[in-house]
Protein backbone atom coordinates (compact mmCIF):
# COMPACT_ATOMS: atom_id res chain seq x y z
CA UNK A 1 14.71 38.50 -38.98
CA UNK A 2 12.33 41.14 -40.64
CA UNK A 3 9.14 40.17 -41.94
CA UNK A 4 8.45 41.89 -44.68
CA UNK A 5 6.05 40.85 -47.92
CA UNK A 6 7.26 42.03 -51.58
CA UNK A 7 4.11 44.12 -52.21
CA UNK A 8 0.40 43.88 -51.29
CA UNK A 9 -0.49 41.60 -53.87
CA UNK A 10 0.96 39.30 -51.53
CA UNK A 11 -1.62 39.62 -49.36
CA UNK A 12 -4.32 37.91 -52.00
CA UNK A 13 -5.85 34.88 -50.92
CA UNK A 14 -5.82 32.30 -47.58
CA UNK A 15 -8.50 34.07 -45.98
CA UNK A 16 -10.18 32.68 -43.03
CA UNK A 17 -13.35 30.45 -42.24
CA UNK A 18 -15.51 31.38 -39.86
CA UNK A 19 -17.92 29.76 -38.15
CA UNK A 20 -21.77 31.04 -37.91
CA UNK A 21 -23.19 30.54 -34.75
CA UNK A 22 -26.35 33.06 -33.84
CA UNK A 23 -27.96 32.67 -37.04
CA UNK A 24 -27.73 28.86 -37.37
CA UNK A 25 -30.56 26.62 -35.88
CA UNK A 26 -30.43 23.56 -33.69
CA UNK A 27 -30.06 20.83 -35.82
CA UNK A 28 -28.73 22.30 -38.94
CA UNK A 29 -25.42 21.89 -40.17
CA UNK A 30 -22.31 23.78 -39.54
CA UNK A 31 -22.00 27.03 -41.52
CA UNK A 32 -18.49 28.36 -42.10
CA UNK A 33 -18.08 31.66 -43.78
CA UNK A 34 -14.91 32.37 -46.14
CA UNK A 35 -13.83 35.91 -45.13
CA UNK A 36 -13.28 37.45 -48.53
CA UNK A 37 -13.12 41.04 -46.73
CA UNK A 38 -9.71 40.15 -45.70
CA UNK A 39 -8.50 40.73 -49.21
CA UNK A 40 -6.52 44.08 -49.84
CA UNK A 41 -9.51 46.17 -51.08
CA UNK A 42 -12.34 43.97 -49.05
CA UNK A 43 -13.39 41.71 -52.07
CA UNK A 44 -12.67 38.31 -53.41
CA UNK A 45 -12.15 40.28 -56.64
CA UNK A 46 -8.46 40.57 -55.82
CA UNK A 47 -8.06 37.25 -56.60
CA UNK A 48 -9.25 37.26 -60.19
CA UNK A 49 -8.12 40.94 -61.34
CA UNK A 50 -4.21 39.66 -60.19
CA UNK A 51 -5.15 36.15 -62.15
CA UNK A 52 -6.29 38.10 -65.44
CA UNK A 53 -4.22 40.56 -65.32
CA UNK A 54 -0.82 38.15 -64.73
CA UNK A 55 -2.30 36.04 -67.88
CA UNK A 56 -2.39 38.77 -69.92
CA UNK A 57 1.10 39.35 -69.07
CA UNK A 58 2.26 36.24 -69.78
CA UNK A 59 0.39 35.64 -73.36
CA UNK A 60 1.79 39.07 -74.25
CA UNK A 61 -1.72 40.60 -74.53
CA UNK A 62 -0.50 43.50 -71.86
CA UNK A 63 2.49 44.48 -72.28
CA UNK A 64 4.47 47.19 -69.72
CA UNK A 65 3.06 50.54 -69.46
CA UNK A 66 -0.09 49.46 -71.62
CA UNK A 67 -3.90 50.83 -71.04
CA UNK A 68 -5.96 48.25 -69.14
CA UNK A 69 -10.19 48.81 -70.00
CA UNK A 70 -13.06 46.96 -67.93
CA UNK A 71 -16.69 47.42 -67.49
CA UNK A 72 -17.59 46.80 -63.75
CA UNK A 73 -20.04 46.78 -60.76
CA UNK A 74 -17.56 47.94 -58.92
CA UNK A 75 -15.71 45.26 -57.43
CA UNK A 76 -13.38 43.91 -60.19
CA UNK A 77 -12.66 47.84 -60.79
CA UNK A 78 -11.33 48.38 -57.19
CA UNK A 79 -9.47 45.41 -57.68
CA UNK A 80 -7.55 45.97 -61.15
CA UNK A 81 -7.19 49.33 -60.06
CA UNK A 82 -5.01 47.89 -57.30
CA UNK A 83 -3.41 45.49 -59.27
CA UNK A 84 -2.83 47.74 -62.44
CA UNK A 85 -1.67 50.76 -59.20
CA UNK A 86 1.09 48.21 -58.42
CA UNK A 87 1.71 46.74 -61.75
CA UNK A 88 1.92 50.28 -63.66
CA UNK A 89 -1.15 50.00 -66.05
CA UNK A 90 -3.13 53.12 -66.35
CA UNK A 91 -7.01 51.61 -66.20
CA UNK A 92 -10.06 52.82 -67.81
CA UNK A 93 -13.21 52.03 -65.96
CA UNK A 94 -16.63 51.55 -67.17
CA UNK A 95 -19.14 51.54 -64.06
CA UNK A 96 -22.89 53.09 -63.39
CA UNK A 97 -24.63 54.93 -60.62
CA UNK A 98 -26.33 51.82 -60.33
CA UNK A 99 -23.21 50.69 -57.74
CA UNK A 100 -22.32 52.28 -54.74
CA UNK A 101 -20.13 55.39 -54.56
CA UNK A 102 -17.69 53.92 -52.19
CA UNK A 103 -16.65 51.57 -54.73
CA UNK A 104 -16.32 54.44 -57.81
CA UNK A 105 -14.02 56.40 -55.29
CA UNK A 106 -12.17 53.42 -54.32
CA UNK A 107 -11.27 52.44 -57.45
CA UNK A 108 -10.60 56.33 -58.58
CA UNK A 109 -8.44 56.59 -55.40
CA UNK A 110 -6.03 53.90 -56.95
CA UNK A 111 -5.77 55.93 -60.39
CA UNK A 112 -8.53 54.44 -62.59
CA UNK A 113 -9.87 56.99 -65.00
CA UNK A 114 -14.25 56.55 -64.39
CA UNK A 115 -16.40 56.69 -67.01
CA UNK A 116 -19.91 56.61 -65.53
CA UNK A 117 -23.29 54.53 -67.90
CA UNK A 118 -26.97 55.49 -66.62
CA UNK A 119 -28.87 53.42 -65.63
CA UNK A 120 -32.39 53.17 -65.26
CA UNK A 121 -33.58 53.77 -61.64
CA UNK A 122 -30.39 52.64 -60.06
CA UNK A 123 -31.05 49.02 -60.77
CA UNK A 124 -28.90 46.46 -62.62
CA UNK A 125 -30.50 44.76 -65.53
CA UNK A 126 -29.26 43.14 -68.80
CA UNK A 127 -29.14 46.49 -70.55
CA UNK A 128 -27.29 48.28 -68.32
CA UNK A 129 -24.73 45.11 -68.55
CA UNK A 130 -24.72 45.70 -71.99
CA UNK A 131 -24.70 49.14 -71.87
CA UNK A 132 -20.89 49.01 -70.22
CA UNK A 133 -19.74 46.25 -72.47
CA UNK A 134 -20.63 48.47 -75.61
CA UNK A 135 -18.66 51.87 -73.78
CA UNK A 136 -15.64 49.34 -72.66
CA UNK A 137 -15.56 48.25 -76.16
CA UNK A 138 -15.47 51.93 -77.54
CA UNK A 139 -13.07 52.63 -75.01
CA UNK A 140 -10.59 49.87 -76.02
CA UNK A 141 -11.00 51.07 -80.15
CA UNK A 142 -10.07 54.26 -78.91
CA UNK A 143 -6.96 53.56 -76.65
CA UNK A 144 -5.82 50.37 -77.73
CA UNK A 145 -6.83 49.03 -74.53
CA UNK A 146 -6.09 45.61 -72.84
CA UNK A 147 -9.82 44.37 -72.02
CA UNK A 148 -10.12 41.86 -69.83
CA UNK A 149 -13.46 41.22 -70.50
CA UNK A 150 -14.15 39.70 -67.59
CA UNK A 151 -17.38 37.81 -68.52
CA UNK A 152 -15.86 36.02 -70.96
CA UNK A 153 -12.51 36.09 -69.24
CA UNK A 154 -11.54 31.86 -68.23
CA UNK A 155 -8.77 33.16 -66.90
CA UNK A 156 -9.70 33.78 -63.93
CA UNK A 157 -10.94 30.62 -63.16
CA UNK A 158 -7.51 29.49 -61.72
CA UNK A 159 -7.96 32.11 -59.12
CA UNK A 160 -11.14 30.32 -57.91
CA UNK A 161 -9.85 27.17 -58.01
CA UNK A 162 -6.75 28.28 -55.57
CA UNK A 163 -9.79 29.40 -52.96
CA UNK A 164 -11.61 25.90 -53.47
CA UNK A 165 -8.33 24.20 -52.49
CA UNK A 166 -8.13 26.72 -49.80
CA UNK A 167 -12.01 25.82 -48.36
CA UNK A 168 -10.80 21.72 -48.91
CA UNK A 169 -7.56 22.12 -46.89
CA UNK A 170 -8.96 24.37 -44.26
CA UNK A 171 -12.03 21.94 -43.74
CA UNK A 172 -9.95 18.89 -43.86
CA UNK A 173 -11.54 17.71 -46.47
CA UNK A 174 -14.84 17.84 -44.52
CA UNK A 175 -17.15 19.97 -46.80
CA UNK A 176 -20.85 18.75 -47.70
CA UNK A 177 -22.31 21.53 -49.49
CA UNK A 178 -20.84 24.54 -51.35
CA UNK A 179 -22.90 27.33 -52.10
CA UNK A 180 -22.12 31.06 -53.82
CA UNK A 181 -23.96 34.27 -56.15
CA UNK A 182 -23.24 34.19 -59.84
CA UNK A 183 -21.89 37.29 -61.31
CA UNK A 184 -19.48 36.45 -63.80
CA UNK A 185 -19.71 32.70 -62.85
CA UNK A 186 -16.08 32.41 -62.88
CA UNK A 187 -16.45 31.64 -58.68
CA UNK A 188 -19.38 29.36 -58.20
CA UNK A 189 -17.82 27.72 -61.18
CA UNK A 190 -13.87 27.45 -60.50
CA UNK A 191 -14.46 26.50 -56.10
CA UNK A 192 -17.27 24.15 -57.49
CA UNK A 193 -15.02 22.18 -60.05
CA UNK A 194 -12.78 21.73 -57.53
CA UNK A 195 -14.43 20.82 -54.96
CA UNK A 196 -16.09 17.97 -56.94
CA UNK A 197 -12.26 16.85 -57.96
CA UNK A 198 -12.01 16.09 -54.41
CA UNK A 199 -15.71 14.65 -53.84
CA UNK A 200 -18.40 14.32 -56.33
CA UNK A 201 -20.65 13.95 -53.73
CA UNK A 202 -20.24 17.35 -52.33
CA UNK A 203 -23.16 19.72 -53.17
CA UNK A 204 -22.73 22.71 -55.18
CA UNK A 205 -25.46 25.64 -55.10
CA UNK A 206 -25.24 28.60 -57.59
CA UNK A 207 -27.72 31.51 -56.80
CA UNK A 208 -29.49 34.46 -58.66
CA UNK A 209 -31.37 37.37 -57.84
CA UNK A 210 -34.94 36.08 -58.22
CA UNK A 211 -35.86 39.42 -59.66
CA UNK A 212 -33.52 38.24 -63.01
CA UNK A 213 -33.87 34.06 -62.54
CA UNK A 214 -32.30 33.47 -65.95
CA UNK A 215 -30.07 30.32 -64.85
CA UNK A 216 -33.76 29.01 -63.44
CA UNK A 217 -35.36 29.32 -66.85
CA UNK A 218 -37.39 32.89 -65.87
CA UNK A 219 -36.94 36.35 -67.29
CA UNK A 220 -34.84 38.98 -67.47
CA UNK A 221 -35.66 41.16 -64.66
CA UNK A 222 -33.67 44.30 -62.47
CA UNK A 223 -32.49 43.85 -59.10
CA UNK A 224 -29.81 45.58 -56.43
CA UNK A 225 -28.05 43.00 -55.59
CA UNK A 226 -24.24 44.45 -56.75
CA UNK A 227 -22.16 42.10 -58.71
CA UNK A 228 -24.44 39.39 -59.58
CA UNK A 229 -26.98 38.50 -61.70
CA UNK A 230 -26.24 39.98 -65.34
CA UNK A 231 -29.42 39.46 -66.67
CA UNK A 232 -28.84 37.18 -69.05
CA UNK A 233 -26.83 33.32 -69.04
CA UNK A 234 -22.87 34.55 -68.79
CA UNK A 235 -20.23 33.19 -71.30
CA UNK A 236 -18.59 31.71 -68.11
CA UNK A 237 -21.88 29.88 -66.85
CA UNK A 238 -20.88 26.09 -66.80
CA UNK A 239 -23.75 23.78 -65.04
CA UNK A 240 -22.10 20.85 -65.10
CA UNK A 241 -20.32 21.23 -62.12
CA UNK A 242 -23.13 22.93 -60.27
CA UNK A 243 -26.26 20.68 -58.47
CA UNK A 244 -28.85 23.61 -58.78
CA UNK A 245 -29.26 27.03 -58.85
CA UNK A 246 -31.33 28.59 -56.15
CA UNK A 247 -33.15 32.24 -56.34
CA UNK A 248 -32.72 34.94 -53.81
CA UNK A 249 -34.53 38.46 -53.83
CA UNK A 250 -32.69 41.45 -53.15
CA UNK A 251 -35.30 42.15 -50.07
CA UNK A 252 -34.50 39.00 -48.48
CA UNK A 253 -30.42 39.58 -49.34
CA UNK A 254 -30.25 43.13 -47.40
CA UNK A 255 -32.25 41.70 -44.49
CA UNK A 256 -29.62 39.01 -44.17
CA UNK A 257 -26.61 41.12 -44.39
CA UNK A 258 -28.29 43.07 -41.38
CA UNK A 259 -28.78 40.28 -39.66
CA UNK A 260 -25.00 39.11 -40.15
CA UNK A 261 -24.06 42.36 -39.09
CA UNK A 262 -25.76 42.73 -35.95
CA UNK A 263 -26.14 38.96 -34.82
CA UNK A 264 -22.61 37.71 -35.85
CA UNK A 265 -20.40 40.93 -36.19
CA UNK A 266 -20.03 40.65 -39.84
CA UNK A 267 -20.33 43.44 -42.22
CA UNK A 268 -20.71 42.04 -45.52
CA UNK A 269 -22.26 43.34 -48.61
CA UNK A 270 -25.60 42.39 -50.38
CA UNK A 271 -24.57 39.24 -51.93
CA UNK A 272 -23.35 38.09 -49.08
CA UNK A 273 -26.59 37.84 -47.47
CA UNK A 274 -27.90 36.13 -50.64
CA UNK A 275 -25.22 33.83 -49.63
CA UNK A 276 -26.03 33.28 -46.21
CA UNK A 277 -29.91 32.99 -46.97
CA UNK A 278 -29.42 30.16 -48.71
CA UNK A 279 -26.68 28.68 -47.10
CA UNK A 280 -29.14 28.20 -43.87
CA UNK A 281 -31.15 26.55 -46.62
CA UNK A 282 -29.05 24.44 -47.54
CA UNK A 283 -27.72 23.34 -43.54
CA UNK A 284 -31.24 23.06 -42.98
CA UNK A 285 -31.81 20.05 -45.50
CA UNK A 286 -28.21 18.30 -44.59
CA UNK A 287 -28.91 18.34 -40.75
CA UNK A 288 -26.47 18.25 -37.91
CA UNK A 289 -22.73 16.53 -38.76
CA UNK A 290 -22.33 18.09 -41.64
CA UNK A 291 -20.65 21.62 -43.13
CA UNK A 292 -21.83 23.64 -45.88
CA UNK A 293 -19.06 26.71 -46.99
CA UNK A 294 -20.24 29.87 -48.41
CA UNK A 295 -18.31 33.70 -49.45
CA UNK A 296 -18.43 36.79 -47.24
CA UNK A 297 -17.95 38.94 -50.82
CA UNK A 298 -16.91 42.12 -49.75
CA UNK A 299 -16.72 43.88 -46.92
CA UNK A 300 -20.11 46.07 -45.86
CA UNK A 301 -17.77 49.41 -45.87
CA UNK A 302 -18.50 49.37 -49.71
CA UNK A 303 -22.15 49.87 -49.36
CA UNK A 304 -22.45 52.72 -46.06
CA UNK A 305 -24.63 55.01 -48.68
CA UNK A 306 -26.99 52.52 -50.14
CA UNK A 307 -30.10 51.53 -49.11
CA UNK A 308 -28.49 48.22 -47.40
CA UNK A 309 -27.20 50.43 -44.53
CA UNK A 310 -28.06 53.85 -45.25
CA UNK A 311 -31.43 53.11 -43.86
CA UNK A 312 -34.19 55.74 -41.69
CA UNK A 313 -37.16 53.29 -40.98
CA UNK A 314 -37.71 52.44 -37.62
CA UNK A 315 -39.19 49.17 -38.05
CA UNK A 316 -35.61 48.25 -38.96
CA UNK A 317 -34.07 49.53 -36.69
């Protein structure tokens, strides 16, 4: 019998754990990795543009054929462009050069139509965020647009809940700590209510850039660390179900993804390593016999001509 799936969208979600082993010291806890890159366009993303976008068509908010508008790091655009590619949407994109090239190619590859905001120096900061919100808004006036909206968007909070039941079932239920970057909010959020469903006791760490520690209580700040940290507290930002919020700056985020890279084999984007560097944190303090999960993001391919790997100075090398 021939194995075939219906379309790629099939292809969303039950990605793999693995294991960390070279970066992990002696007498920490486990650290399993969720493998996000094995998503269609290399991003957890997928999973939330298909959950916002199938809402929409189920409320009646998109109907067939109708203009789909977002304003984007990147990420979510590659990903709607694939669903709304499939799905027959033509998408209007709101990005910056703040984000990497790969990803504004990506998601024109799959049809979106780009419009680019400035940004100043190439760093993300609460008015750049803005800045795209205001031009997606325009952009919907204009066309008549389905905006997902995506920082206000709850829909996509099923979507994260699906990968927390994944990360329960595929650790038999033997998760201590849960840790993940805030962008939206919708996936430190969505895993983290489930996982406490399952086990209040299970710890839950959010993290920021500390350049832009808002959720801490500091100040609006800019940062390079794509995807997260908005600059300001997110409509989706819930802390009840989350422990604490720890800070990561986007120095000690690109050294990590190196180190993932060449110690583990694992090409993962910026965040990532802000996931990783504080998921050894976190093993540290629960000590051997125990498991803490974080998110391999996106896959490192998005990020070949930034300064996370498009790098000259020996002393890195």
């Amino acid at each position: 019998m021939i194995n075939v799936e219906n379309s790629i969208l099939s292809r969303i979600g039950n990605t793999p754990l693995i294991e960390l082993k070279t970066l992990v010291p002696e007498g920490s806890a486990r650290v399993l990795l969720k493998i996000e890159s094995e998503n269609p366009t290399g991003s957890m993303k997928d999973r939330m543009a298909l959950a916002m976008i199938e809402a929409a068509e189920r409320d009646g908010r998109l109907q067939p054929g109708a203009p789909v508008v977002e304003y984007t790091g990147g990420s979510t655009g590659v990903s709607l462009a694939m669903v709304c590619a499939v799905k027959g949407y033509p998408l209007h994109i709101v990005s910056s050069e703040a984000f990497s090239i790969e990803k504004r190619r990506h998601m024109q590859a799959l049809g979106a139509d780009l419009t680019v905001v400035p940004s100043a120096g190439g760093r993300m900061d609460a008015a750049l965020t803005h800045a795209m919100i205001a031009e997606a808004d325009r952009i919907r006036g204009k066309t008549g647009a389905c905006w997902t909206d995506q920082l206000k968007n709850a829909d996509q909070l099923s979507a994260y809940h699906a990968m927390g039941a994944e990360i329960w079932q595929q650790t038999d239920g033997m998760v201590d700590a849960f840790v993940q970057t805030t962008g939206t909010a919708a996936s430190a959020r969505g895993v983290s209510e489930f996982l406490k469903s399952k086990r209040r006791s299970i710890r839950t760490v959010a993290i920021e850039p500390s350049e832009s520690a808002v959720l801490s209580g500091g100040k609006t700040g800019a940062h390079r660390i794509e995807g997260v940290g908005a600059g300001f507290v997110v409509p989706l930002w819930d802390p009840v179900p989350i422990d604490e919020v720890a800070t990561v700056s986007t120095g000690d985020a690109m050294a990590m993804a190196r180190r993932l890279a060449r110690e583990e084999g694992i090409f993962a984007g910026t965040s990532t390593g802000a996931n990783v560097n504080v998921a050894l944190r976190v093993a540290a303090d629960l000590g051997p016999n125990h498991c803490a999960v974080t998110i391999m993001c996106d896959s490192g391919v998005k990020y070949l001509s930034t300064e996370l790997y498009n790098r000259t100075d020996e002393a890195d090398e």
